[in-house]
Structures are given as C-alpha cells and as structure tokens.
N, C-alpha and C. Protein backbone atom coordinates (compact mmCIF):
# COMPACT_ATOMS: atom_id res chain seq x y z
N UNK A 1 48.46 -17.22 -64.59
CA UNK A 1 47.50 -16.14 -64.50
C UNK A 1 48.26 -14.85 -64.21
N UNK A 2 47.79 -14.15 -64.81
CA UNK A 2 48.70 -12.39 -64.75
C UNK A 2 47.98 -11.56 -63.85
N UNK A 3 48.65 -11.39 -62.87
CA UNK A 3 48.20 -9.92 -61.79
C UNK A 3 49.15 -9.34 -61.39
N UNK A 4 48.43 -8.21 -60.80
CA UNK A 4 48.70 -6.60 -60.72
C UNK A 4 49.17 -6.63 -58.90
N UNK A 5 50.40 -6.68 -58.39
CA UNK A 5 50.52 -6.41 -56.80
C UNK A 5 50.13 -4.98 -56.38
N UNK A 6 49.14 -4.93 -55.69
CA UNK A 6 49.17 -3.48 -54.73
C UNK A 6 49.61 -3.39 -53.25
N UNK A 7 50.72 -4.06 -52.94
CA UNK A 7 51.36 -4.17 -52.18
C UNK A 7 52.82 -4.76 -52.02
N UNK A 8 53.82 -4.48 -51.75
CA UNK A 8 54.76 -5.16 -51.78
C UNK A 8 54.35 -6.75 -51.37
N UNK A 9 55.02 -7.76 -51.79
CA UNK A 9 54.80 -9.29 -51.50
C UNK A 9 56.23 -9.88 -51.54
N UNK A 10 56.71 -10.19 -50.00
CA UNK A 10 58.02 -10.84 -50.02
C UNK A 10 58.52 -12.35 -50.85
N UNK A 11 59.59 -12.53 -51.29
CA UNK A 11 59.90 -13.36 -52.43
C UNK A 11 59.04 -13.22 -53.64
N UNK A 12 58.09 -12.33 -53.48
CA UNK A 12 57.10 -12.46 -55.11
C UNK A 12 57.63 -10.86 -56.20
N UNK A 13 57.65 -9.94 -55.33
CA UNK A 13 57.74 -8.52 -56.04
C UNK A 13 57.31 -7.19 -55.32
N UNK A 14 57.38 -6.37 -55.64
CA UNK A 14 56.78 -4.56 -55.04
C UNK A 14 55.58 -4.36 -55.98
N UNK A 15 54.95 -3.12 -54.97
CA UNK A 15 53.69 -2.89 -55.61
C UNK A 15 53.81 -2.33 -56.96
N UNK A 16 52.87 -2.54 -58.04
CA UNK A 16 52.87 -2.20 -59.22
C UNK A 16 53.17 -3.01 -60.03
N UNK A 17 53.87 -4.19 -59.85
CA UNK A 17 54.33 -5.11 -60.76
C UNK A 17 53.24 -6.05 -61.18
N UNK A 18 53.73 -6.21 -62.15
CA UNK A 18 52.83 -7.02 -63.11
C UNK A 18 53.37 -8.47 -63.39
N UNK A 19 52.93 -9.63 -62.64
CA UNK A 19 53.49 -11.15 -62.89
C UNK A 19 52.70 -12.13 -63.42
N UNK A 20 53.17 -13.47 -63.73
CA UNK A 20 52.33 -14.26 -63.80
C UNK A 20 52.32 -15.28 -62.76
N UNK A 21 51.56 -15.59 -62.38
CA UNK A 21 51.39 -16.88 -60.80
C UNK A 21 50.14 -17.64 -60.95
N UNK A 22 50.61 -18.87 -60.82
CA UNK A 22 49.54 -20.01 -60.76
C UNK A 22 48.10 -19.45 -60.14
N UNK A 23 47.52 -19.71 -61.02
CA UNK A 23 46.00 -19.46 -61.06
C UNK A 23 45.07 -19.86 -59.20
N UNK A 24 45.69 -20.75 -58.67
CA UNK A 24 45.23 -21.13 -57.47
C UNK A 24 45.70 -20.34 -56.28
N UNK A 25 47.08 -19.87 -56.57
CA UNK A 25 47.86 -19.26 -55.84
C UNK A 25 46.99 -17.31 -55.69
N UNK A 26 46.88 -17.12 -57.11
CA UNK A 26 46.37 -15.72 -57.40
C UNK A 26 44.73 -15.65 -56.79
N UNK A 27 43.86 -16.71 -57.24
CA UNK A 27 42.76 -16.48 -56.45
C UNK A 27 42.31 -17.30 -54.93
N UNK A 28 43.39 -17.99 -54.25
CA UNK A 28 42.68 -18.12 -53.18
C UNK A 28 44.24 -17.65 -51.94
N UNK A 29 44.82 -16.93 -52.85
CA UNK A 29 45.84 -16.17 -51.56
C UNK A 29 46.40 -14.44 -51.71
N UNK A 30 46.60 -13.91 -52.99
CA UNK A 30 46.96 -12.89 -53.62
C UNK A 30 45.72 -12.52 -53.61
N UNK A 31 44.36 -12.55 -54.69
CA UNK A 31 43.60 -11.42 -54.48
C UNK A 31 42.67 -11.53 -52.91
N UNK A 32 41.75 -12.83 -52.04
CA UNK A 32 41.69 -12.53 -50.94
C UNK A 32 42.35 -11.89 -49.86
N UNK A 33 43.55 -11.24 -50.32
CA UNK A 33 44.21 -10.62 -49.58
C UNK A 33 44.47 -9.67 -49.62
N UNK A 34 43.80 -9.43 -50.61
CA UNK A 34 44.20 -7.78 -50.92
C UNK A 34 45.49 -7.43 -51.15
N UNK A 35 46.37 -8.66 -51.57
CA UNK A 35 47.78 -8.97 -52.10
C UNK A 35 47.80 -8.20 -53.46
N UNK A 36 46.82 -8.24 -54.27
CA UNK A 36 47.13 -8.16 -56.03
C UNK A 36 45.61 -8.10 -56.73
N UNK A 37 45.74 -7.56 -57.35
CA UNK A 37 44.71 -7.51 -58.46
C UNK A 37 44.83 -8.70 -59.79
N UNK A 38 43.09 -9.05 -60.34
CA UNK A 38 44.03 -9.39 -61.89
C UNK A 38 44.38 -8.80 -62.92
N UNK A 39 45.24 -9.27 -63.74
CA UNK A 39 45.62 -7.70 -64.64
C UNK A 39 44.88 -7.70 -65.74
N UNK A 40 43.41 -6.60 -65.64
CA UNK A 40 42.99 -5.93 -66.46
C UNK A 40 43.29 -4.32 -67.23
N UNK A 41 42.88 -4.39 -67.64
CA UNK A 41 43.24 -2.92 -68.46
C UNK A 41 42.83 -1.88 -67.97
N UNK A 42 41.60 -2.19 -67.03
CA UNK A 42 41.18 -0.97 -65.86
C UNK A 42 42.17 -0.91 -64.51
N UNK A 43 42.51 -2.04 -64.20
CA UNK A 43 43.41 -2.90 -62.77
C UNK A 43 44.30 -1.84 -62.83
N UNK A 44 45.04 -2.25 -64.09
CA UNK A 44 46.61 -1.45 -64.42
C UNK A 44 46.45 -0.12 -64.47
N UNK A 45 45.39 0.54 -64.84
CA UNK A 45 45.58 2.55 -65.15
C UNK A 45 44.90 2.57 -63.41
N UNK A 46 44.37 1.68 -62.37
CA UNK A 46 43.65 2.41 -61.05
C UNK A 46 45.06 2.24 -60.40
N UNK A 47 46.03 1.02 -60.64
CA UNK A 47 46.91 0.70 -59.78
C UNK A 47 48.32 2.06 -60.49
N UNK A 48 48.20 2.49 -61.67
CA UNK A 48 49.12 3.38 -61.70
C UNK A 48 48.78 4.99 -61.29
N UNK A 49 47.70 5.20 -61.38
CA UNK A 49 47.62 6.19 -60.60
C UNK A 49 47.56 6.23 -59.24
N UNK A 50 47.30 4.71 -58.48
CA UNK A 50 48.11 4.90 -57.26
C UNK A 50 49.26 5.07 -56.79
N UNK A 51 49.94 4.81 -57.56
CA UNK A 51 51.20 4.54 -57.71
C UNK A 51 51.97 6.06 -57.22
N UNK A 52 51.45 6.61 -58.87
CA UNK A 52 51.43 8.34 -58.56
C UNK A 52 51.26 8.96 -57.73
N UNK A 53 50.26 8.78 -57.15
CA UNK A 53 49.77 9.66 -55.67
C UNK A 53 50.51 9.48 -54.51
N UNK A 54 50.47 8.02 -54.60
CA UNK A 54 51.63 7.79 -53.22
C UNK A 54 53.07 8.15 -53.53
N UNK A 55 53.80 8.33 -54.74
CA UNK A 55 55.06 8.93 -55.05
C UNK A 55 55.00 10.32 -54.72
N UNK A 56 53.88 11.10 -54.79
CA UNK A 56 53.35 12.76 -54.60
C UNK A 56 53.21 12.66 -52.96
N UNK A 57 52.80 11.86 -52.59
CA UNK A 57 52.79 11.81 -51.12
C UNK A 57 54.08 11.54 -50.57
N UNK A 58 54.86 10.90 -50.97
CA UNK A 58 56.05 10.50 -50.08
C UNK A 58 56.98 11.70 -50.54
N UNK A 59 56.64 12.44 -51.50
CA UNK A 59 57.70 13.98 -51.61
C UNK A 59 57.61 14.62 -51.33
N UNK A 60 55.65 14.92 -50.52
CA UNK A 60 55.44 15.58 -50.01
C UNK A 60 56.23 15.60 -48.29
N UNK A 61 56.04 14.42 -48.25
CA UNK A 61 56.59 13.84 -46.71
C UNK A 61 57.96 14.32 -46.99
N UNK A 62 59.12 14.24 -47.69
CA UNK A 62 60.13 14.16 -47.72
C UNK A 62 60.73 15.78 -46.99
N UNK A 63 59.64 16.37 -48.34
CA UNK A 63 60.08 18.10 -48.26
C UNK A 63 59.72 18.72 -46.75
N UNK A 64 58.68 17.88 -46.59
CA UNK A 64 58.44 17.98 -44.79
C UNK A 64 59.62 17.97 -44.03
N UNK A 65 59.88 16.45 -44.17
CA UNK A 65 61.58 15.99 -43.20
C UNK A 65 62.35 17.25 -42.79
N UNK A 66 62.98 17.44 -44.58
CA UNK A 66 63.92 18.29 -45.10
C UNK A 66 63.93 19.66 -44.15
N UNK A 67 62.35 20.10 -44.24
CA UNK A 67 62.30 21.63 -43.52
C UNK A 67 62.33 21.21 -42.03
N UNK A 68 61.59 20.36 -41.26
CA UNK A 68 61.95 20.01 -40.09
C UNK A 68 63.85 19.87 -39.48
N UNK A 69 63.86 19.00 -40.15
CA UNK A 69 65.49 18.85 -40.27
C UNK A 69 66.51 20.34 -40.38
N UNK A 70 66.55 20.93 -40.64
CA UNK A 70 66.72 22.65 -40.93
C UNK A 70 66.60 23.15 -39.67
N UNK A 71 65.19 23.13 -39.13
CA UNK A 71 64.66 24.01 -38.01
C UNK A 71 65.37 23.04 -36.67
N UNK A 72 65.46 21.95 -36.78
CA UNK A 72 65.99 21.16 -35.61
C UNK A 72 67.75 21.64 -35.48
N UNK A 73 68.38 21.49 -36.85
CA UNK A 73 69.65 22.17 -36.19
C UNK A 73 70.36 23.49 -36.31
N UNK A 74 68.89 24.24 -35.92
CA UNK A 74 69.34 25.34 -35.61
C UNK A 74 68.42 25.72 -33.78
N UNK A 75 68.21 24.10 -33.42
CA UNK A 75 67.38 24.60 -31.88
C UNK A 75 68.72 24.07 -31.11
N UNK A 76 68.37 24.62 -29.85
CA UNK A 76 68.85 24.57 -28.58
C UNK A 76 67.86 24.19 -27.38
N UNK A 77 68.07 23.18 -27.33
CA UNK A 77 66.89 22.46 -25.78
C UNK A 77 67.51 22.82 -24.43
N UNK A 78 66.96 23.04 -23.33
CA UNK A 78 67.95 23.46 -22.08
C UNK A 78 66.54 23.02 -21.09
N UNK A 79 67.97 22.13 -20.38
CA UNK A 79 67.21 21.10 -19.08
C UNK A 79 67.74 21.77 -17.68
N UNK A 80 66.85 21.81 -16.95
CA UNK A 80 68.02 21.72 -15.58
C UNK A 80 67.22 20.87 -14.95
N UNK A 81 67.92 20.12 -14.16
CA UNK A 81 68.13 19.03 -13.54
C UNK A 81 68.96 19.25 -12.37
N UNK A 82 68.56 18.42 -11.55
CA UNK A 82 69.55 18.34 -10.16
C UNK A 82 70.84 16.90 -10.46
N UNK A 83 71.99 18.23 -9.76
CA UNK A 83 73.59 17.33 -10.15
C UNK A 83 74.08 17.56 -8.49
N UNK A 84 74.93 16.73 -8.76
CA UNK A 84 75.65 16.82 -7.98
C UNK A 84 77.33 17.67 -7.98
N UNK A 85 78.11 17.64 -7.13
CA UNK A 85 79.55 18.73 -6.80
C UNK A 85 80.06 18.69 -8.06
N UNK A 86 79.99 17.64 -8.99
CA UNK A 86 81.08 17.42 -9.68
C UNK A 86 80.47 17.54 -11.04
N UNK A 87 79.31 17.89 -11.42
CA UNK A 87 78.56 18.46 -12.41
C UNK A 87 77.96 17.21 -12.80
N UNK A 88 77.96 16.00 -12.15
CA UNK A 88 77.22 14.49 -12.71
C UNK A 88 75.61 14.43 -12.22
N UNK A 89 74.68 14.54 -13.11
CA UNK A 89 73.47 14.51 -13.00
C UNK A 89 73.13 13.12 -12.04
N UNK A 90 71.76 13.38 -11.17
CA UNK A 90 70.95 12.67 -10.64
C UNK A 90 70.29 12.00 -11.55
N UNK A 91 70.68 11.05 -12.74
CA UNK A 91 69.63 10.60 -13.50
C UNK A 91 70.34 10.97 -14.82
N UNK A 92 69.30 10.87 -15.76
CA UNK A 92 70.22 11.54 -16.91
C UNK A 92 68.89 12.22 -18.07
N UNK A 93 69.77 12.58 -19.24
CA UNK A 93 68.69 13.17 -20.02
C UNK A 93 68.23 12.26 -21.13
N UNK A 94 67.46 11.68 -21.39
CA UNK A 94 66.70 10.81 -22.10
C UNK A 94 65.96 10.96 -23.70
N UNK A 95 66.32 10.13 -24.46
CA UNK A 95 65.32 10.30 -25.77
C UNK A 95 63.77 11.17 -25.51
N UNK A 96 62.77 10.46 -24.79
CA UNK A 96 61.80 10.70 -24.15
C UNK A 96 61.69 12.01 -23.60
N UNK A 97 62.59 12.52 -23.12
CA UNK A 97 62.84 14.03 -22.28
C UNK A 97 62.62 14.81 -23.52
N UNK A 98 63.68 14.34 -24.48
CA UNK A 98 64.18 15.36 -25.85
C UNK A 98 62.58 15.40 -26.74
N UNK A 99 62.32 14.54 -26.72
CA UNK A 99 60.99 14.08 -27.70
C UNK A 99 59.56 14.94 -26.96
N UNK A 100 59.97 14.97 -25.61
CA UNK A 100 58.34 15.73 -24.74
C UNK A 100 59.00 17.22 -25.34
N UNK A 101 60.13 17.62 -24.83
CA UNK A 101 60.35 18.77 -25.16
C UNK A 101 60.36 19.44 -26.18
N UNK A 102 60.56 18.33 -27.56
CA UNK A 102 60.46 19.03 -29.19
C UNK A 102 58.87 19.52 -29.04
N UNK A 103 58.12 18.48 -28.38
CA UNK A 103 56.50 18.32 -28.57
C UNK A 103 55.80 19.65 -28.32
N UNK A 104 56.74 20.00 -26.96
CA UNK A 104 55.85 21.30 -25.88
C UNK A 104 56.78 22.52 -27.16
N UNK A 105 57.41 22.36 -27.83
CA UNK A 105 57.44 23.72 -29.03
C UNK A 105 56.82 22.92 -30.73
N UNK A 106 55.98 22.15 -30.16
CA UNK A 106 55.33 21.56 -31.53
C UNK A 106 55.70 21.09 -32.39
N UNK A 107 56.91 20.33 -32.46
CA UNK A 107 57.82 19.63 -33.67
C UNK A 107 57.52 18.09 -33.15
N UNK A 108 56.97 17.86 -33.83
CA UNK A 108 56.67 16.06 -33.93
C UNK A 108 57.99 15.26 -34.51
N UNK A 109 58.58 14.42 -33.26
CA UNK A 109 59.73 13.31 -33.56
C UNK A 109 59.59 12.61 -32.86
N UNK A 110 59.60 11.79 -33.32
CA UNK A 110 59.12 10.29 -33.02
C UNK A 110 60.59 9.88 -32.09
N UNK A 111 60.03 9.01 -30.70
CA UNK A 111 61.37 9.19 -29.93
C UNK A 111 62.25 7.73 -30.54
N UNK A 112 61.81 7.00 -31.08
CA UNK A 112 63.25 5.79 -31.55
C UNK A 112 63.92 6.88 -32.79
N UNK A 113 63.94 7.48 -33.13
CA UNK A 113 64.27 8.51 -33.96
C UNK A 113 65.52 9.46 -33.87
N UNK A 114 65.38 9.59 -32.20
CA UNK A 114 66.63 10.76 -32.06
C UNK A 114 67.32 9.44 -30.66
N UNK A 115 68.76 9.89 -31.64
CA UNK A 115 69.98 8.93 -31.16
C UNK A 115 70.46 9.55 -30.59
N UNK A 116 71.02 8.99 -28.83
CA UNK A 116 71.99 9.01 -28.00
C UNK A 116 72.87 8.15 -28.03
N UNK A 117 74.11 8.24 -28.25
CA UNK A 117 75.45 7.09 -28.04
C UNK A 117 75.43 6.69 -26.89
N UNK A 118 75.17 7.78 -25.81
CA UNK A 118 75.04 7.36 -24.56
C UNK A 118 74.38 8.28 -24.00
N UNK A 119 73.59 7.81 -22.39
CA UNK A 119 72.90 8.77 -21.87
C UNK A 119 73.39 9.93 -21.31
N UNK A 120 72.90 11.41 -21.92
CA UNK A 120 72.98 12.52 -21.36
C UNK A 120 73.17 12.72 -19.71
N UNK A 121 74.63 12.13 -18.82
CA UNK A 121 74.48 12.40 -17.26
C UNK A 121 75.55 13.45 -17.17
N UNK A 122 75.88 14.38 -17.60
CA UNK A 122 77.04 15.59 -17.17
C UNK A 122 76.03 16.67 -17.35
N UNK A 123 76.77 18.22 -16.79
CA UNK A 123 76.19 19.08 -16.78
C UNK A 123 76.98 19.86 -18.17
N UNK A 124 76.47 20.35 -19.24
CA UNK A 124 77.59 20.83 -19.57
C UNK A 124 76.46 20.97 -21.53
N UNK A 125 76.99 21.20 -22.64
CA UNK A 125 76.47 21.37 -23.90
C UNK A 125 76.85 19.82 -24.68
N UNK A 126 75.54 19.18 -25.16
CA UNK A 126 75.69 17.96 -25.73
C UNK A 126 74.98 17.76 -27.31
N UNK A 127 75.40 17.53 -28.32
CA UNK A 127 74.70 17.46 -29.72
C UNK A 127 74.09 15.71 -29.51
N UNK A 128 73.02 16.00 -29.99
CA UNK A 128 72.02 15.08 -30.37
C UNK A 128 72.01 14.98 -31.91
N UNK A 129 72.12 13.41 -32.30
CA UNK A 129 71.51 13.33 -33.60
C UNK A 129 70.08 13.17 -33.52
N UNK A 130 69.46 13.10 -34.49
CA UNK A 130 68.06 12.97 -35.00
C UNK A 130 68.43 12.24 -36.66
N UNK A 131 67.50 10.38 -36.74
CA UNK A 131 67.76 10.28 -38.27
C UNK A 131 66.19 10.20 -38.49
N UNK A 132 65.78 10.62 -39.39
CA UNK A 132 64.51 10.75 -40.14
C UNK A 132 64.36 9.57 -40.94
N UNK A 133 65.86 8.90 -41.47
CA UNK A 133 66.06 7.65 -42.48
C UNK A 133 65.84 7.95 -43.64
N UNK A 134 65.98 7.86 -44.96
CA UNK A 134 65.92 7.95 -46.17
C UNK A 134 67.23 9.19 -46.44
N UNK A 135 68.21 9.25 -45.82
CA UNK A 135 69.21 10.36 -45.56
C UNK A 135 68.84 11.23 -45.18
N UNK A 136 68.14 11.59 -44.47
CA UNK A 136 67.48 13.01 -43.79
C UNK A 136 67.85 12.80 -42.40
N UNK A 137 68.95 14.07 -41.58
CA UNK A 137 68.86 14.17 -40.60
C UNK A 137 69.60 15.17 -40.10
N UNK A 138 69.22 15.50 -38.62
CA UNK A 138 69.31 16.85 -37.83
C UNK A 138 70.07 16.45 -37.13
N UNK A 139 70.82 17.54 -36.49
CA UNK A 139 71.41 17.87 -34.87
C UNK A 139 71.02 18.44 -33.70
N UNK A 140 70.85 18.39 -32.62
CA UNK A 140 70.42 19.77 -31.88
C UNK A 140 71.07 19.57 -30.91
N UNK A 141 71.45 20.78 -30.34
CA UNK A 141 72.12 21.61 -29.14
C UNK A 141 71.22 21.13 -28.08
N UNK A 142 72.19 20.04 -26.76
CA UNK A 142 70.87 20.41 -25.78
C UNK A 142 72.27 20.40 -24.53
N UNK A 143 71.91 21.63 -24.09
CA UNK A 143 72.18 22.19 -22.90
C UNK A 143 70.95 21.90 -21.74
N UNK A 144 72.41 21.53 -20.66
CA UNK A 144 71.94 20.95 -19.32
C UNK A 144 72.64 21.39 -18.29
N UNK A 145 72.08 22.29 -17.45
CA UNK A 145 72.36 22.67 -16.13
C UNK A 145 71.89 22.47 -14.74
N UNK A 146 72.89 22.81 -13.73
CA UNK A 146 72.24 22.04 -12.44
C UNK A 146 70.77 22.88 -12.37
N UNK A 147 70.13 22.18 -11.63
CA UNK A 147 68.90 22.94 -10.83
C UNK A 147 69.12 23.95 -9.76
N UNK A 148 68.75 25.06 -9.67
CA UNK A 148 69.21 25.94 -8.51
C UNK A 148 68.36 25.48 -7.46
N UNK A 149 67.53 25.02 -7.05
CA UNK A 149 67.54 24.38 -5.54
C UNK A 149 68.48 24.37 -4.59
C-alpha cells in the first residue's frame, strides 16, 4: 500500500516521502497516528504545500537566528557580584544569570543554548559562546566586577 509520511518516521523515512508498506501496517499504525497519509493525488499536492510552508518558516526562523546572532556579538553584559581580596567571586556567573539578563533587554535565548567551558568565578572580562545549532552562533562580552559594598 502507498503512503504519504507527514512526519518524520524512524527506520521508515522523513516527511514527504512517498513509500510502499504493508497494508496492515499503513492502516492500523501509520495513518491512526497521524504517521502518514494514503497516497492520493489530493494527499500529495496538501502534503507538498506543507512542505513549502514549513521550508518558508524555517528561513524565516533562520534569518531570525542570523540577526539575533549579529546583535549578541556586539553586546556586553556586566554583573557585579560580591568577591573576595583576590578577585574570586562568592559564587559564580551562570547560564541562567546570562539568559535572565539577555531577557531583561528582550533577546530570547534559550539557557541550554549559551555555553560555558566553565563557570564564570573571577572578576575580570569573559566571552561567552551562544550555539543557535544549524551553524548559527554568537559571542558576548560579559564583564564582572566586585560589588561595592
């Protein structure tokens, strides 16, 4: 039996493909599941213009990244924090810290997103990556000084 996947399906194929699979398999696991369509001649032109839209959507997303990515390494974040004599922070500076702080100037990043090798505990200028994934990614400047207390 020939159907239409609208969804990726592991060991079977990606969305859009067009296979053939045992007739039992296609109607009591693939289409109750909203796994696949069967392949009609209407199936195939609804499933390719989905196809389309979500390719228009994910370039849209991309060109998003791209300009985010831009504006991120050209910021500078600045913490102060309480250190101690020797410029070694009480604590340190955190994904979570970096991620509230993109937020409070309105840049949405998701915090498993922006990479520390290790945690931010000196006082002093530290680059942050940021990966977006699909090769898209930023740097930013984050400066950390003691607390004047």
């Amino acid at each position: 039996m020939k159907v239409i996947l609208i969804q990726d399906v592991e060991n079977l194929g990606k969305v859009g493909q067009s296979l053939n699979v045992k007739a039992g398999y296609a109607r009591n696991y693939l289409v109750p599941k909203k796994l696949a369509l069967f392949a009609t001649e209407q199936n195939m032109k609804s499933i390719e213009s989905m196809i389309k839209q979500q390719e228009i959507k994910q370039a849209k997303e991309r060109s998003n990244l791209e300009s985010l990515a831009k504006i991120l390494d050209k910021l500078t974040l600045k913490f102060e924090l309480k250190a101690g004599e020797e410029g070694k922070l009480f604590g340190s500076v955190t994904s979570q810290m970096i991620r509230d702080e993109l937020a409070n100037q309105k840049l949405e990043v998701d915090k498993k997103e922006i990479i520390l090798e290790e945690p931010i505990k000196e006082v002093g200028s530290h680059k942050v990556s940021v990966d977006f994934g699909e090769g898209i990614s930023a740097s930013i400047k984050v400066k950390v000084s003691a607390d004047s207390d």
